[in-house]
C-alpha atoms as a PDB file:
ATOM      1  CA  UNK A   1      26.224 -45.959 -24.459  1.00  0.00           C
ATOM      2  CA  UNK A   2      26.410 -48.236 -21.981  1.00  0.00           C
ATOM      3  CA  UNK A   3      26.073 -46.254 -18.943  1.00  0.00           C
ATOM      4  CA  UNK A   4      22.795 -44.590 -20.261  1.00  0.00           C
ATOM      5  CA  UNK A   5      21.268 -48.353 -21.040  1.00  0.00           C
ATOM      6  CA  UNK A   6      19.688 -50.095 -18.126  1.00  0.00           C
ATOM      7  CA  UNK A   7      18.417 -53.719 -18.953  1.00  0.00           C
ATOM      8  CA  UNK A   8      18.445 -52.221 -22.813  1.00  0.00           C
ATOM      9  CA  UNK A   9      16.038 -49.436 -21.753  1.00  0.00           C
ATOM     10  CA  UNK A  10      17.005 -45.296 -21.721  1.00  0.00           C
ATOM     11  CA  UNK A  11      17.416 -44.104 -18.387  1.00  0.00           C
ATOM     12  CA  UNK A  12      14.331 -41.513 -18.054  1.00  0.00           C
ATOM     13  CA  UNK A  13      16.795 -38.269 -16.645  1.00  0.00           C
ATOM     14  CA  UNK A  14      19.234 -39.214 -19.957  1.00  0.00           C
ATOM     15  CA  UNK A  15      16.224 -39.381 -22.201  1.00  0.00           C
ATOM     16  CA  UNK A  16      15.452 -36.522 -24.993  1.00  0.00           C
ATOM     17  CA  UNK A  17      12.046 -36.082 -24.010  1.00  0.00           C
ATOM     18  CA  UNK A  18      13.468 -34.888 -20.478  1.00  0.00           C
ATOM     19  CA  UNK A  19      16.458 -32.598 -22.093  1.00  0.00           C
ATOM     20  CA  UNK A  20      13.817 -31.076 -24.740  1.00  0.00           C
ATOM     21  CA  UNK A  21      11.325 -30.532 -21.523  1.00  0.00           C
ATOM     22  CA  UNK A  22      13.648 -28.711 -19.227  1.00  0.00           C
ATOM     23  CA  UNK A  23      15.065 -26.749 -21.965  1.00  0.00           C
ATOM     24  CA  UNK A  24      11.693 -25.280 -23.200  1.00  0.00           C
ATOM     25  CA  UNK A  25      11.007 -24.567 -20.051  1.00  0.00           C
ATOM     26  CA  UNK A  26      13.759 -23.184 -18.779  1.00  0.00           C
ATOM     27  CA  UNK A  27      13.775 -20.688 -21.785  1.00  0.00           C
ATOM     28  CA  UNK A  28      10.140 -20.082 -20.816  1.00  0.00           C
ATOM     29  CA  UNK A  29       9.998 -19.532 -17.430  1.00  0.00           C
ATOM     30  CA  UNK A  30      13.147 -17.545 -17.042  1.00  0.00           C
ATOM     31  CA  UNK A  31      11.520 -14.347 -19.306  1.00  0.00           C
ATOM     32  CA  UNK A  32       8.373 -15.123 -16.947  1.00  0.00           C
ATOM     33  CA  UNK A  33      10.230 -14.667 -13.894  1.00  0.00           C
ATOM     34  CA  UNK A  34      12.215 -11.517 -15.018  1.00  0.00           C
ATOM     35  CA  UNK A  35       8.868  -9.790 -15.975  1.00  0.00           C
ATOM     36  CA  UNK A  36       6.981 -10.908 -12.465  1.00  0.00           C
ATOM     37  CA  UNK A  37       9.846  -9.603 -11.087  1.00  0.00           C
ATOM     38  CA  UNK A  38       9.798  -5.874 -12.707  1.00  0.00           C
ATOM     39  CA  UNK A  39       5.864  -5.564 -12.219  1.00  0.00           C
ATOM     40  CA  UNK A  40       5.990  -6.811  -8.490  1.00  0.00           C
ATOM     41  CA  UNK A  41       8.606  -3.642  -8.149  1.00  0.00           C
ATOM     42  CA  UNK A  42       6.723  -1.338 -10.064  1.00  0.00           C
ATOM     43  CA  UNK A  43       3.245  -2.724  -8.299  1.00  0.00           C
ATOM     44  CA  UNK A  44       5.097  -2.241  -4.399  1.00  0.00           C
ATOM     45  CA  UNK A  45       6.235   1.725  -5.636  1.00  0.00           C
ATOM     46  CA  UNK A  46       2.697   2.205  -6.578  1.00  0.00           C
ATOM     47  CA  UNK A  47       1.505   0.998  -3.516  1.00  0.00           C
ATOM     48  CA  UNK A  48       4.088   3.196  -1.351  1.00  0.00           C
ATOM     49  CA  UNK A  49       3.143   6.362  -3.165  1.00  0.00           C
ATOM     50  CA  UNK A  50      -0.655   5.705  -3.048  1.00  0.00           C
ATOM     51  CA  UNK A  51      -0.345   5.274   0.727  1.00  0.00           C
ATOM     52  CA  UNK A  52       1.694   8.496   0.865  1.00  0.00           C
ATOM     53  CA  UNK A  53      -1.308  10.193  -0.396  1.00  0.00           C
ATOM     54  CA  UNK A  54      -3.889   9.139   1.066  1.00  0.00           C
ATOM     55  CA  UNK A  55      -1.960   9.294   4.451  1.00  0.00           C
ATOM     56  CA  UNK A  56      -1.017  13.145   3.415  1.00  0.00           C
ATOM     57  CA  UNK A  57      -5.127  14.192   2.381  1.00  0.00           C
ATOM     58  CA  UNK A  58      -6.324  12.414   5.322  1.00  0.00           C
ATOM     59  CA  UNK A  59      -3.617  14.566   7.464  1.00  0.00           C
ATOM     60  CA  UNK A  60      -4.835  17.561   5.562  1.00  0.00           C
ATOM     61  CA  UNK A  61      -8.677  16.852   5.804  1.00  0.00           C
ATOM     62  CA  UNK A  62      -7.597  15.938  10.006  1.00  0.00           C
ATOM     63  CA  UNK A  63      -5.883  19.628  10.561  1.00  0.00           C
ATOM     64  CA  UNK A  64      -8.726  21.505   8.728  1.00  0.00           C
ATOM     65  CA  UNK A  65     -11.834  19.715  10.977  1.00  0.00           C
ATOM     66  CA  UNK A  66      -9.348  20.716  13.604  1.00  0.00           C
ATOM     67  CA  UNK A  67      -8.863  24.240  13.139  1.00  0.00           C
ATOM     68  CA  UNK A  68     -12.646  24.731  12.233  1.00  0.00           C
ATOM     69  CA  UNK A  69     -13.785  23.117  15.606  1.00  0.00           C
ATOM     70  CA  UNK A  70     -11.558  25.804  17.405  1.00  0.00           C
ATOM     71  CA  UNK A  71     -12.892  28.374  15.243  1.00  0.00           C
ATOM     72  CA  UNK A  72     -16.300  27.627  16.110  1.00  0.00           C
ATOM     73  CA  UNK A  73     -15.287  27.335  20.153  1.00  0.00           C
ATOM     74  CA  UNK A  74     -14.124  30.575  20.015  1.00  0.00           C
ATOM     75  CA  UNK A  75     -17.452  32.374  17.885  1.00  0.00           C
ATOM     76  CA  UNK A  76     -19.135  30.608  20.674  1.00  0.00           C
ATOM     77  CA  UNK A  77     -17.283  31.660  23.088  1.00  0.00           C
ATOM     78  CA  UNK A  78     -17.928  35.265  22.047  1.00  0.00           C
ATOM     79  CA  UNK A  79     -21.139  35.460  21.371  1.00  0.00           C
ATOM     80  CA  UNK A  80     -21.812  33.853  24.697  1.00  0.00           C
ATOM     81  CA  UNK A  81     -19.638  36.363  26.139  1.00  0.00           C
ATOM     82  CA  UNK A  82     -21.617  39.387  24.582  1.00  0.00           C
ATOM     83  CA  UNK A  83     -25.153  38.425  25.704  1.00  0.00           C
ATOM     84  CA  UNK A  84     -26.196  40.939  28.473  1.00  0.00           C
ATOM     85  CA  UNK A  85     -27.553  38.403  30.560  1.00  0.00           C
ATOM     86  CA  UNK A  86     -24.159  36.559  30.962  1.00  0.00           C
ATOM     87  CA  UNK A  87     -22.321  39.197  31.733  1.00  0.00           C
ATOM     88  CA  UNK A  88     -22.461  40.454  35.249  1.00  0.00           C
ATOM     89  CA  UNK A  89     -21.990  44.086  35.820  1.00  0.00           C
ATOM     90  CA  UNK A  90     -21.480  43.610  39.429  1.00  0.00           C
ATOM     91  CA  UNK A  91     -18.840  41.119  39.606  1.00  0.00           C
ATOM     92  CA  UNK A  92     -21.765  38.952  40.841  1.00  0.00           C
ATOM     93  CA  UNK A  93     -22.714  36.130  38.547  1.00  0.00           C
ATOM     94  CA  UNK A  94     -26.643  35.359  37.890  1.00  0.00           C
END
């Protein structure tokens, strides 16, 4: 008893108030951390997947406005091509 008695007074780290404190939260925090844990995995797999969507519509949205722009180059391309006045009979444009 002597060790944990300075001038007749508890040393505060030997006291119960500071065993009973880290204990409860020790056995608090620890759950805490385990769950935070779990979510921040699930939350980063969410994330990763959500990305991979909206990455693989905006690809998809990206090839479509593609294609259709060609599309309409070549419709214009024909119908400029089958107007009498563009087309030279003589080898001679107008």
């Amino acid at each position: 008893m002597a060790s944990k008695l300075k001038n007749g007074k508890v040393l505060w780290y030997k006291s119960l108030n500071t065993t009973l404190l880290f204990w409860f939260l020790t056995i608090s925090l620890v759950p805490v951390m385990i769950i935070m844990y779990l979510n921040s995995s699930s939350a980063i797999e969410k994330i990763k997947e959500d990305t991979f969507n909206h990455l693989h519509n905006t690809l998809r949205l990206e090839k479509k406005f593609i294609q259709n722009w060609f599309y309409y180059r070549e419709v214009d391309a024909s119908n400029w091509s089958s107007i009498e006045k563009n087309v030279d009979t003589k080898g001679v444009a107008l």
